[in-house]
N, C-alpha and C. Protein backbone atom coordinates (compact mmCIF):
# COMPACT_ATOMS: atom_id res chain seq x y z
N UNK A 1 0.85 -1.16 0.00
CA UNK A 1 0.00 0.00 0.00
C UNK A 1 0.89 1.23 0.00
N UNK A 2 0.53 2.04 -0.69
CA UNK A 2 1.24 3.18 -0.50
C UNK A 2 1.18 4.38 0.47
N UNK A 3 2.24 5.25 0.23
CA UNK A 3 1.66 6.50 1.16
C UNK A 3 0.27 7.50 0.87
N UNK A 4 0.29 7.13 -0.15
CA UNK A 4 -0.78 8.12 -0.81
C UNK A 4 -2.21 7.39 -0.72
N UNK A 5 -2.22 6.09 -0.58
CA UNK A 5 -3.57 5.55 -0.08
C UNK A 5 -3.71 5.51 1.27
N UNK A 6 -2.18 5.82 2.56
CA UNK A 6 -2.58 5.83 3.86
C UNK A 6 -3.48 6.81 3.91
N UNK A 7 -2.96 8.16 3.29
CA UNK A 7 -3.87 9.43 3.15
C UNK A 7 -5.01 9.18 3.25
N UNK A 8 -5.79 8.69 2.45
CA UNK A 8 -7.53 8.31 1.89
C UNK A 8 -7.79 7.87 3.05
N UNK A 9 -7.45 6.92 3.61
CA UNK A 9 -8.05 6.16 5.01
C UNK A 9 -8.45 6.81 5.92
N UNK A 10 -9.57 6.51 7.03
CA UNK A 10 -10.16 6.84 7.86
C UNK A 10 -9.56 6.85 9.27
N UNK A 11 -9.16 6.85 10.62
CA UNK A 11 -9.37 6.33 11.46
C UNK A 11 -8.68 5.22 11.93
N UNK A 12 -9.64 4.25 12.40
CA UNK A 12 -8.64 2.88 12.50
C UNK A 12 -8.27 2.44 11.39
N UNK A 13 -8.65 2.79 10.72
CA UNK A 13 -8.06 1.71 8.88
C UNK A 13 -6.43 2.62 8.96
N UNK A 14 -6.35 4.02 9.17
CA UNK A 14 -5.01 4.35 9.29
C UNK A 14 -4.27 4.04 9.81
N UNK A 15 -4.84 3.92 11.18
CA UNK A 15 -3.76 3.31 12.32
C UNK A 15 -3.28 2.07 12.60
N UNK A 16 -4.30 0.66 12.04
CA UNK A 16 -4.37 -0.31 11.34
C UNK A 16 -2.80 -0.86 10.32
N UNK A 17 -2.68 -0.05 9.29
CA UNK A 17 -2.17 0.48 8.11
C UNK A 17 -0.90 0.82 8.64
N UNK A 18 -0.45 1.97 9.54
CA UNK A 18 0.22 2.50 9.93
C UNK A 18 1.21 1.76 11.01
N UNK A 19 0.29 0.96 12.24
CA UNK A 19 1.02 0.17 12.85
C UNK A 19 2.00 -0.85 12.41
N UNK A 20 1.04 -1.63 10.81
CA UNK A 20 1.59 -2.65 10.30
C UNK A 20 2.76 -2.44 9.62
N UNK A 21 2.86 -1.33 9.00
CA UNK A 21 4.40 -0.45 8.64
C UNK A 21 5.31 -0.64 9.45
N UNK A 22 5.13 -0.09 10.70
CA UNK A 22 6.03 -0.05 11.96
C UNK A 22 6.82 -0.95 12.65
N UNK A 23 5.77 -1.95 12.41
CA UNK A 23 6.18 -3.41 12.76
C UNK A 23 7.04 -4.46 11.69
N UNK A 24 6.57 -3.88 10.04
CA UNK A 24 7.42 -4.37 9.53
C UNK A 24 8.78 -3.78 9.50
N UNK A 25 8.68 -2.29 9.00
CA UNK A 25 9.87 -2.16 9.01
C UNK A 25 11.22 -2.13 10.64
N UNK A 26 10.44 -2.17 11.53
CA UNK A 26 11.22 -2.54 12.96
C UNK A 26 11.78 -3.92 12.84
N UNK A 27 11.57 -4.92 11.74
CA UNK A 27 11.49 -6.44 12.15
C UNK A 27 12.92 -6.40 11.27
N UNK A 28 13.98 -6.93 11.79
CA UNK A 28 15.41 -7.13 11.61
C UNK A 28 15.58 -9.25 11.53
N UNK A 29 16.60 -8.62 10.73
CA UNK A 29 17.41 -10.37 10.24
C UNK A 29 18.56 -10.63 10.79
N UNK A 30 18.70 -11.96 11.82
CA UNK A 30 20.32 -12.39 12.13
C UNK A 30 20.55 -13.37 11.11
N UNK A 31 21.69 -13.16 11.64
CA UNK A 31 22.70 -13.94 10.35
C UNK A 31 23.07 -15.46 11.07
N UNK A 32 22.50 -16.56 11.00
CA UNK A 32 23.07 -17.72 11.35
C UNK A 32 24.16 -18.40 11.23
N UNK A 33 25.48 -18.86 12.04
CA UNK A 33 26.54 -19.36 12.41
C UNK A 33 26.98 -20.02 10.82
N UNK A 34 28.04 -18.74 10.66
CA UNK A 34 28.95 -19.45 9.19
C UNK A 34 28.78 -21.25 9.17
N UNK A 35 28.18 -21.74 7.84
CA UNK A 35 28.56 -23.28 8.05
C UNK A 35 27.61 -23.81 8.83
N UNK A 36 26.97 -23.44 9.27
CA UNK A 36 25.68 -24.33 10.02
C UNK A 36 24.44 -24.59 9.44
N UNK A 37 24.21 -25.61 9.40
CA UNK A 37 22.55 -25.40 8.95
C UNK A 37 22.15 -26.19 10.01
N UNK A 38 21.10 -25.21 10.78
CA UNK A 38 20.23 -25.21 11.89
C UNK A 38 19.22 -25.87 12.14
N UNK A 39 18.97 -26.89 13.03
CA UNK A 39 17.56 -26.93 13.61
C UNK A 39 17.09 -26.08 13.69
N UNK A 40 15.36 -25.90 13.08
CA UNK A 40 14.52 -25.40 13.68
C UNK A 40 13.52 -26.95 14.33
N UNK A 41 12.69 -26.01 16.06
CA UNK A 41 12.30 -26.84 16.72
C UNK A 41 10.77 -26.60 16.74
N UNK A 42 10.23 -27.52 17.66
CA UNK A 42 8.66 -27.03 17.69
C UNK A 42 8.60 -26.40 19.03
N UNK A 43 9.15 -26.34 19.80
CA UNK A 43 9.68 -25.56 21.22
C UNK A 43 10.92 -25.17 21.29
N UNK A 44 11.18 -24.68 22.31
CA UNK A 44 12.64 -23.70 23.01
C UNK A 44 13.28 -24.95 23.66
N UNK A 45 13.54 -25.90 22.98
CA UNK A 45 14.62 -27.17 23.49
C UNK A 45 15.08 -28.50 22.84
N UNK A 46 15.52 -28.20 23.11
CA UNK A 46 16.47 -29.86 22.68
C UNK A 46 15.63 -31.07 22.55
N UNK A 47 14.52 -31.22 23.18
CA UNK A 47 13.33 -32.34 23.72
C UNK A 47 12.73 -32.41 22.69
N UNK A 48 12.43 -30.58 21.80
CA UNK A 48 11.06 -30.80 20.93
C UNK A 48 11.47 -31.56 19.82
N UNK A 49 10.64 -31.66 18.74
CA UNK A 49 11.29 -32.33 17.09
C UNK A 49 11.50 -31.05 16.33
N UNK A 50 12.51 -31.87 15.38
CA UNK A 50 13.22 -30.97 14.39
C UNK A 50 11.58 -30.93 13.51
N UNK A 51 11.69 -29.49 13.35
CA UNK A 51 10.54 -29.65 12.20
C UNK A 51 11.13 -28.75 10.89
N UNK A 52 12.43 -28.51 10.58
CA UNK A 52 13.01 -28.53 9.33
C UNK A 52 14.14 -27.91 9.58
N UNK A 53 15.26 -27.69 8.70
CA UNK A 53 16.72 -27.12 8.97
C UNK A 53 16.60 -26.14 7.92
N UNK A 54 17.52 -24.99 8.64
CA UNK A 54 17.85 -24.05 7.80
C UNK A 54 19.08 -24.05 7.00
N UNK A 55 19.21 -23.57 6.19
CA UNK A 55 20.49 -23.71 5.20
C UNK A 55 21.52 -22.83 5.42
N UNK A 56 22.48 -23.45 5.10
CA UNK A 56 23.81 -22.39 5.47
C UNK A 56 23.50 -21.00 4.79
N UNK A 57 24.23 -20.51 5.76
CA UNK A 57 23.79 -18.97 5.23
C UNK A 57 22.25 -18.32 5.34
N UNK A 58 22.11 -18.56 6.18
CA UNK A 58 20.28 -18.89 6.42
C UNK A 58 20.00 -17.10 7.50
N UNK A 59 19.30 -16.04 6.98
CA UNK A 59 18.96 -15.18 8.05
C UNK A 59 17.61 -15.49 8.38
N UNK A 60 17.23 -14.98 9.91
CA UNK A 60 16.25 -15.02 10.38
C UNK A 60 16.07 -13.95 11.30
N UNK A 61 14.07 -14.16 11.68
CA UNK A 61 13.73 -12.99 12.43
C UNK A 61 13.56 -13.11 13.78
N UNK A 62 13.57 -12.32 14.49
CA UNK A 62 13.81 -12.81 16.30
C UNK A 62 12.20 -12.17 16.50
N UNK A 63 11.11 -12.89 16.86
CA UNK A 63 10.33 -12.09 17.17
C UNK A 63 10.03 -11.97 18.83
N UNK A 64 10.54 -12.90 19.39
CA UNK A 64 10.37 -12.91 20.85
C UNK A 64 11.86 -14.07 21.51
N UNK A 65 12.02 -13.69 22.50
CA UNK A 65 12.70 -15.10 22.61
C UNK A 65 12.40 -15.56 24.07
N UNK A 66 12.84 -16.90 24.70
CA UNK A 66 12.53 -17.84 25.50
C UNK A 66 13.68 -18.51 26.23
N UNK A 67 13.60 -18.70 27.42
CA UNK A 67 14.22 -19.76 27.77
C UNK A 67 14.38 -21.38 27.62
N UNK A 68 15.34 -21.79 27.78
CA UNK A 68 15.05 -23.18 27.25
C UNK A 68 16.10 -24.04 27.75
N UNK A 69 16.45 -25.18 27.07
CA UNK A 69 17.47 -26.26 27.67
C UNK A 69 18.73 -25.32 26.96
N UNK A 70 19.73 -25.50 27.84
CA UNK A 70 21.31 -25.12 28.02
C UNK A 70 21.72 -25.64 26.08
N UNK A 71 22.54 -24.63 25.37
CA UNK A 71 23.00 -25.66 23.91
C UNK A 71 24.23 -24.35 23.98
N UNK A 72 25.71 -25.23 23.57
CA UNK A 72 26.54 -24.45 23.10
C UNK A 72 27.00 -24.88 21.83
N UNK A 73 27.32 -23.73 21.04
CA UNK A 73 27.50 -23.00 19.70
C UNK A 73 28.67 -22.28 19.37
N UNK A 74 28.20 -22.12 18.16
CA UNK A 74 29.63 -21.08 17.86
C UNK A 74 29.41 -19.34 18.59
N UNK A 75 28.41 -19.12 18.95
CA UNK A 75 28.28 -17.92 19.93
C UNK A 75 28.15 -17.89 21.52
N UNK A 76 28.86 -19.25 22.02
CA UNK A 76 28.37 -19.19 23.31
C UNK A 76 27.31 -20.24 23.82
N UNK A 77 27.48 -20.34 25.04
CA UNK A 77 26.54 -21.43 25.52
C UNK A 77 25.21 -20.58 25.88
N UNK A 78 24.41 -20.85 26.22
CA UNK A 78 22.94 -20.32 26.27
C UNK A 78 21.49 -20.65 26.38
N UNK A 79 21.20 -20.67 27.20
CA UNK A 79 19.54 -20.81 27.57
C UNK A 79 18.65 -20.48 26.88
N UNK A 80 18.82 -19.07 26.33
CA UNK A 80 18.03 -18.26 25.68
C UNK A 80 17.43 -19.39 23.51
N UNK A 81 16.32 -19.14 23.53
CA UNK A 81 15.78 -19.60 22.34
C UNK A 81 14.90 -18.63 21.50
N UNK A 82 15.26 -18.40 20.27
CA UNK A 82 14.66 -17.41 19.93
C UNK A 82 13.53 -18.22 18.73
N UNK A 83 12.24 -17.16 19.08
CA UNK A 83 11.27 -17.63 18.38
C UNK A 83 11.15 -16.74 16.62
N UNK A 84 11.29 -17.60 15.48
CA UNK A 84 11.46 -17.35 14.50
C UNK A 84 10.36 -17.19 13.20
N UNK A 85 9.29 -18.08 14.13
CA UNK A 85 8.17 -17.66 13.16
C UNK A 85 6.86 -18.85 14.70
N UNK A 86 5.87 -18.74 13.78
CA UNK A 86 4.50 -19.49 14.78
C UNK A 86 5.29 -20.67 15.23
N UNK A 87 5.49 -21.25 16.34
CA UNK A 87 5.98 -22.76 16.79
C UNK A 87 6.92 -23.06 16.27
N UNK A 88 8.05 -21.99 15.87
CA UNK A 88 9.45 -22.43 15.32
C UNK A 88 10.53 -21.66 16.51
N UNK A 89 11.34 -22.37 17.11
CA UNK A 89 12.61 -22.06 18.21
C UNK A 89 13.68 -22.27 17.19
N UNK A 90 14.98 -21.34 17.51
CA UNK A 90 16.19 -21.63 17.11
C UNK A 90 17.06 -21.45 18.38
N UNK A 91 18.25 -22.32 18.80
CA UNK A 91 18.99 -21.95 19.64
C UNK A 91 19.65 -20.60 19.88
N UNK A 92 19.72 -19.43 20.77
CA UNK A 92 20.65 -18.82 20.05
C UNK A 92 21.82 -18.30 20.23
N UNK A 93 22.34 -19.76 20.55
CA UNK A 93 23.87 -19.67 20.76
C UNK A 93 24.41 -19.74 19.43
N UNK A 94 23.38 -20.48 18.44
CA UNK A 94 23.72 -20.34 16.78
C UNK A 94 23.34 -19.66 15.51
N UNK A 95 23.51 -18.05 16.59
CA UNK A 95 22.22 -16.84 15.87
C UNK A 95 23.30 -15.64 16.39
N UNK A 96 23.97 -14.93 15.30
CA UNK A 96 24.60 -13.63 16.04
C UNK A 96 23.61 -12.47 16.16
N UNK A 97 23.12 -12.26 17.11
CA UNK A 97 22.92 -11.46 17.48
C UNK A 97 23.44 -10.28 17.95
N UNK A 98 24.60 -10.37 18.15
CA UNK A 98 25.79 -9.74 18.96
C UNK A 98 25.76 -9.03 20.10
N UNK A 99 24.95 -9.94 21.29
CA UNK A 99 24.82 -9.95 22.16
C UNK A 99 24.66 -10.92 23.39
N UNK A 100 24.83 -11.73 24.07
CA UNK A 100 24.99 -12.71 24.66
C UNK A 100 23.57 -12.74 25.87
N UNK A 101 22.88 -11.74 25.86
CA UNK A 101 21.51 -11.57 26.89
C UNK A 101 20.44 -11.79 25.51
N UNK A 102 19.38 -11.28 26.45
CA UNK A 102 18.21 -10.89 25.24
C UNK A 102 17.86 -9.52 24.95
N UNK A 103 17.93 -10.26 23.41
CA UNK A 103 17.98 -8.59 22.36
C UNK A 103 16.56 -8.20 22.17
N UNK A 104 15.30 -9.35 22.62
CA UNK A 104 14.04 -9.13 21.98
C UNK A 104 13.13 -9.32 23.11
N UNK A 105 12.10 -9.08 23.09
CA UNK A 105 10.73 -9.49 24.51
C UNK A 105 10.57 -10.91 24.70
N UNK A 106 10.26 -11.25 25.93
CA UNK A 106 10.15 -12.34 26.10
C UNK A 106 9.30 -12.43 26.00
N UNK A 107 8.75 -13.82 25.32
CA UNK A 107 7.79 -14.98 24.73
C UNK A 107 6.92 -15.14 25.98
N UNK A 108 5.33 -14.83 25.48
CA UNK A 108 4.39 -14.75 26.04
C UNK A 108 3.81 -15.91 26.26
């Protein structure tokens, strides 16, 4: 949608419109561990099933992250699991974030 049709809009259809902008363009990509191709899980652990791997060179989006079972990586050992899309966890000891805490809200 453009800027020139936010114009036309009413009300909530703007703010609607407007939020969804905000949120996309706020939403950032890590870069996954040179050489790895990643589990993704159906939870924040080691326990859940693989429900597909990412490919080397693989970015992804952090939308919340979680605690979870202990996994060390090429960034560190770590609790923390970041949630990447609906019922998908990635470790992220194998996610630069370039930060070793949490970069995102915790998972509701």
């Amino acid at each position: 949608m453009s800027v020139e049709r936010v114009d036309e809009l009413e009300g909530d259809e703007r703010e609607a419109v407007t939020t969804a902008a905000a949120t996309t363009a706020a939403l950032r990509y890590y870069s996954v561990a040179p050489g790895v191709r990643l589990n993704v899980r159906r939870g924040p652990g080691t326990n859940y099933a693989v429900i597909r791997i990412l490919p080397e060179g693989a970015r992804v989006p952090i939308f919340c992250q979680t605690p979870g079972t202990w996994v060390t990586g090429p960034y560190g050992t770590s609790n923390i699991w970041d949630n990447i899309d609906d019922g998908e966890f990635v470790s992220d000891s194998y996610v630069n974030t370039g930060s070793d805490g949490y970069i995102r809200p915790r998972c509701s």
